[in-house]
C-alpha atoms as a PDB file:
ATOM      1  CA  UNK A   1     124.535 -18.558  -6.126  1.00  0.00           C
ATOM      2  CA  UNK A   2     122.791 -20.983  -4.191  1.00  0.00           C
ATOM      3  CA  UNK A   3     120.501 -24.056  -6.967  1.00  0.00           C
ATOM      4  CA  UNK A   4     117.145 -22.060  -5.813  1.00  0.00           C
ATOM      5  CA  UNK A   5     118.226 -18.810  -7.006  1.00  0.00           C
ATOM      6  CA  UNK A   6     119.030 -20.570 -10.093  1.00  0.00           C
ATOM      7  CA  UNK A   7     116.211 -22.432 -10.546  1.00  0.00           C
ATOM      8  CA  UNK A   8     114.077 -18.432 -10.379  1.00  0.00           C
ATOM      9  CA  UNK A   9     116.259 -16.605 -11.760  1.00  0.00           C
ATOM     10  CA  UNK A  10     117.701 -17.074 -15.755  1.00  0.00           C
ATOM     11  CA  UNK A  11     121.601 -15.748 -16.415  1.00  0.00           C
ATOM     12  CA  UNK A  12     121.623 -12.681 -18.346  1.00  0.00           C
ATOM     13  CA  UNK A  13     124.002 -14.576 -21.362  1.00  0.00           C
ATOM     14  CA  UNK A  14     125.226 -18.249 -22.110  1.00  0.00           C
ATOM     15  CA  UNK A  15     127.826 -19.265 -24.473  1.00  0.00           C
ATOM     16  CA  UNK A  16     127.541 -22.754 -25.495  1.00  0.00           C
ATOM     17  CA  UNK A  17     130.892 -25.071 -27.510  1.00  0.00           C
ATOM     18  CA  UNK A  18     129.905 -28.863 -27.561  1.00  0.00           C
ATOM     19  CA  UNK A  19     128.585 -29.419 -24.658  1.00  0.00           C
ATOM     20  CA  UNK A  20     130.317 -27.159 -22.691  1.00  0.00           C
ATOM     21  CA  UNK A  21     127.931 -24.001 -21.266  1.00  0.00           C
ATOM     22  CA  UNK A  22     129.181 -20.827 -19.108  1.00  0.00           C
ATOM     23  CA  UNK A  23     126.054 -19.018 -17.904  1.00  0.00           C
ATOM     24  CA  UNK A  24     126.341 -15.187 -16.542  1.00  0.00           C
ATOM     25  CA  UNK A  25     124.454 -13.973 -13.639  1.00  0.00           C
ATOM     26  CA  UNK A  26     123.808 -10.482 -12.703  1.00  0.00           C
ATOM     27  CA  UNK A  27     123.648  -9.330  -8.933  1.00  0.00           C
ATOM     28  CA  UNK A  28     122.686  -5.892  -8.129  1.00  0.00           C
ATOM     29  CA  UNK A  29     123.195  -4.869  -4.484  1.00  0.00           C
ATOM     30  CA  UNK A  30     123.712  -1.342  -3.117  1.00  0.00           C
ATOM     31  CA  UNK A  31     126.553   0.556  -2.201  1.00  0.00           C
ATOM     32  CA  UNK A  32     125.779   3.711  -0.011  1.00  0.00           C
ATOM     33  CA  UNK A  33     123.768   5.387  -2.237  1.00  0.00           C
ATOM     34  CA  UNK A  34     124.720   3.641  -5.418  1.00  0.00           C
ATOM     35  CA  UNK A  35     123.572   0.355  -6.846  1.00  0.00           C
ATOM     36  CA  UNK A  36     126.479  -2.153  -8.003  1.00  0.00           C
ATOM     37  CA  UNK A  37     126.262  -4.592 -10.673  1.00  0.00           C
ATOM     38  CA  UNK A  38     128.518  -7.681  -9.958  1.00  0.00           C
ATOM     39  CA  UNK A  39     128.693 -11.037 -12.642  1.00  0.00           C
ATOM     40  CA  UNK A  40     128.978 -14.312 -11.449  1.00  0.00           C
ATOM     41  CA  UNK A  41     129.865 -17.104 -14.254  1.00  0.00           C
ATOM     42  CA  UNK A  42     128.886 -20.638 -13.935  1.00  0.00           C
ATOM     43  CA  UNK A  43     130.676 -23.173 -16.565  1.00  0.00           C
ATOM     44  CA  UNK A  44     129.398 -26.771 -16.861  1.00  0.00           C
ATOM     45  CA  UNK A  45     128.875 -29.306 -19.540  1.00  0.00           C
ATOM     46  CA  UNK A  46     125.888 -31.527 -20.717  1.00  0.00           C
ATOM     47  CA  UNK A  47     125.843 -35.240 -21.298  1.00  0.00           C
ATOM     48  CA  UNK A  48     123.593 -37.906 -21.521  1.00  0.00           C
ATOM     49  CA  UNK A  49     123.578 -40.238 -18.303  1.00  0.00           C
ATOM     50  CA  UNK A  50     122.965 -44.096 -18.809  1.00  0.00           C
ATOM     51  CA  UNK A  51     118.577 -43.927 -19.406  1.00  0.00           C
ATOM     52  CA  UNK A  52     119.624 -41.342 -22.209  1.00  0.00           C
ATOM     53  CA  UNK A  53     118.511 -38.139 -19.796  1.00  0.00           C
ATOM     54  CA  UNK A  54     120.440 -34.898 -19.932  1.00  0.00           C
ATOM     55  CA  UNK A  55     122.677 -34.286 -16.804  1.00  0.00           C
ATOM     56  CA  UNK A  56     125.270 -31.839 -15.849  1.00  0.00           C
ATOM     57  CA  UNK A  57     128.540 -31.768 -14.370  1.00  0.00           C
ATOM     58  CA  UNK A  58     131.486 -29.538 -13.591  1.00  0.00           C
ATOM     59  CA  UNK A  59     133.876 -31.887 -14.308  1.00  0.00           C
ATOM     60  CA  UNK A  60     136.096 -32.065 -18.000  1.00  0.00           C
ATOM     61  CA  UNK A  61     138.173 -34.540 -19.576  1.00  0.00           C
ATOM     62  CA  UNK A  62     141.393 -32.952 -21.241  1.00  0.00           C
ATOM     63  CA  UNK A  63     140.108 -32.737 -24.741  1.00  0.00           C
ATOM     64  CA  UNK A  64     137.328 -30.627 -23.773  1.00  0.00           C
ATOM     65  CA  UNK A  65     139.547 -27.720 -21.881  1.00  0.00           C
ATOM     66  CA  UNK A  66     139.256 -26.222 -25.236  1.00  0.00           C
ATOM     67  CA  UNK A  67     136.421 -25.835 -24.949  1.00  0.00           C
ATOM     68  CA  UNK A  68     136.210 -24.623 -21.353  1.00  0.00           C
ATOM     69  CA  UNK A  69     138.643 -21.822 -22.435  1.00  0.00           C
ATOM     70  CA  UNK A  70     136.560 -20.550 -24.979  1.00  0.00           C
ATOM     71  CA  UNK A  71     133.247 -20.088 -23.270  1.00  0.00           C
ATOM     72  CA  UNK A  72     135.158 -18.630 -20.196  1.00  0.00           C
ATOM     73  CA  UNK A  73     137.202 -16.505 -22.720  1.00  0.00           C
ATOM     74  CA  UNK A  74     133.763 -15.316 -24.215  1.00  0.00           C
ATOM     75  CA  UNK A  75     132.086 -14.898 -20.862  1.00  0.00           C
ATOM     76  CA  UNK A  76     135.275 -12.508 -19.659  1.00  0.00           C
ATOM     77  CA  UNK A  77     134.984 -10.065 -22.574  1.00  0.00           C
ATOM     78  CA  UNK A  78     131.112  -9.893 -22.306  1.00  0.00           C
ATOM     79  CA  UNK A  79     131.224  -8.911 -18.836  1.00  0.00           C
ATOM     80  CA  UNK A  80     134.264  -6.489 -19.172  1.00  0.00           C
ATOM     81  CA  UNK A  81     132.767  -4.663 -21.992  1.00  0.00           C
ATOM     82  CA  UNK A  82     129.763  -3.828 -19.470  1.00  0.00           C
ATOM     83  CA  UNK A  83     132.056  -2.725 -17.125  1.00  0.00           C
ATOM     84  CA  UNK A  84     132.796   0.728 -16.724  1.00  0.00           C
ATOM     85  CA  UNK A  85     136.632   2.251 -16.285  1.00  0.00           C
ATOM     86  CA  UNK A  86     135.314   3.546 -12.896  1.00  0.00           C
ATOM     87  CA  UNK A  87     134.568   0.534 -11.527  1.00  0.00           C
ATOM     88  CA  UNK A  88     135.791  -2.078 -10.036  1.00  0.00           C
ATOM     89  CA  UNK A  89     136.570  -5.149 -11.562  1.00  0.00           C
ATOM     90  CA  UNK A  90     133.396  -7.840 -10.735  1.00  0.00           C
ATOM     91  CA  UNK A  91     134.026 -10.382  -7.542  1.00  0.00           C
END
């Protein structure tokens, strides 16, 4: 998802530990003659840069792979229990 689809569209859920956020977008696009769902997941964490404004980055220190595991954990069962049996798993 390219930083101006983010910046118009909002992700359906976040989960949030510390400062570490995974965000879940929905894209619909159509199959034949049926419309597909497909989740995207976007992890990142906050911090405050040097004049005290809030930045992000995708990169972690050790300590906080906790954390990274638990919002991508959480992220995986919210989008599998939308899911249906006779689908396919998301891209």
């Amino acid at each position: 998802m390219s930083q101006a689809d983010t910046q118009t569209k909002k992700p359906v859920k976040t989960f949030r530990a510390g400062g570490v956020e995974a965000s879940i977008w929905k894209n619909e696009t159509q199959e034949g003659d049926r419309k597909v769902s497909r989740y995207s997941i976007r992890i990142h964490k906050q911090y405050k840069d040097k004049e005290g404004n809030f930045a992000q980055t995708d990169y972690f220190f050790p300590n906080q792979l906790p954390l990274l595991s638990l919002v991508a954990a959480k992220a995986y069962e919210w989008v599998m229990l939308r899911t249906s049996d006779d689908q396919e798993i998301p891209a």
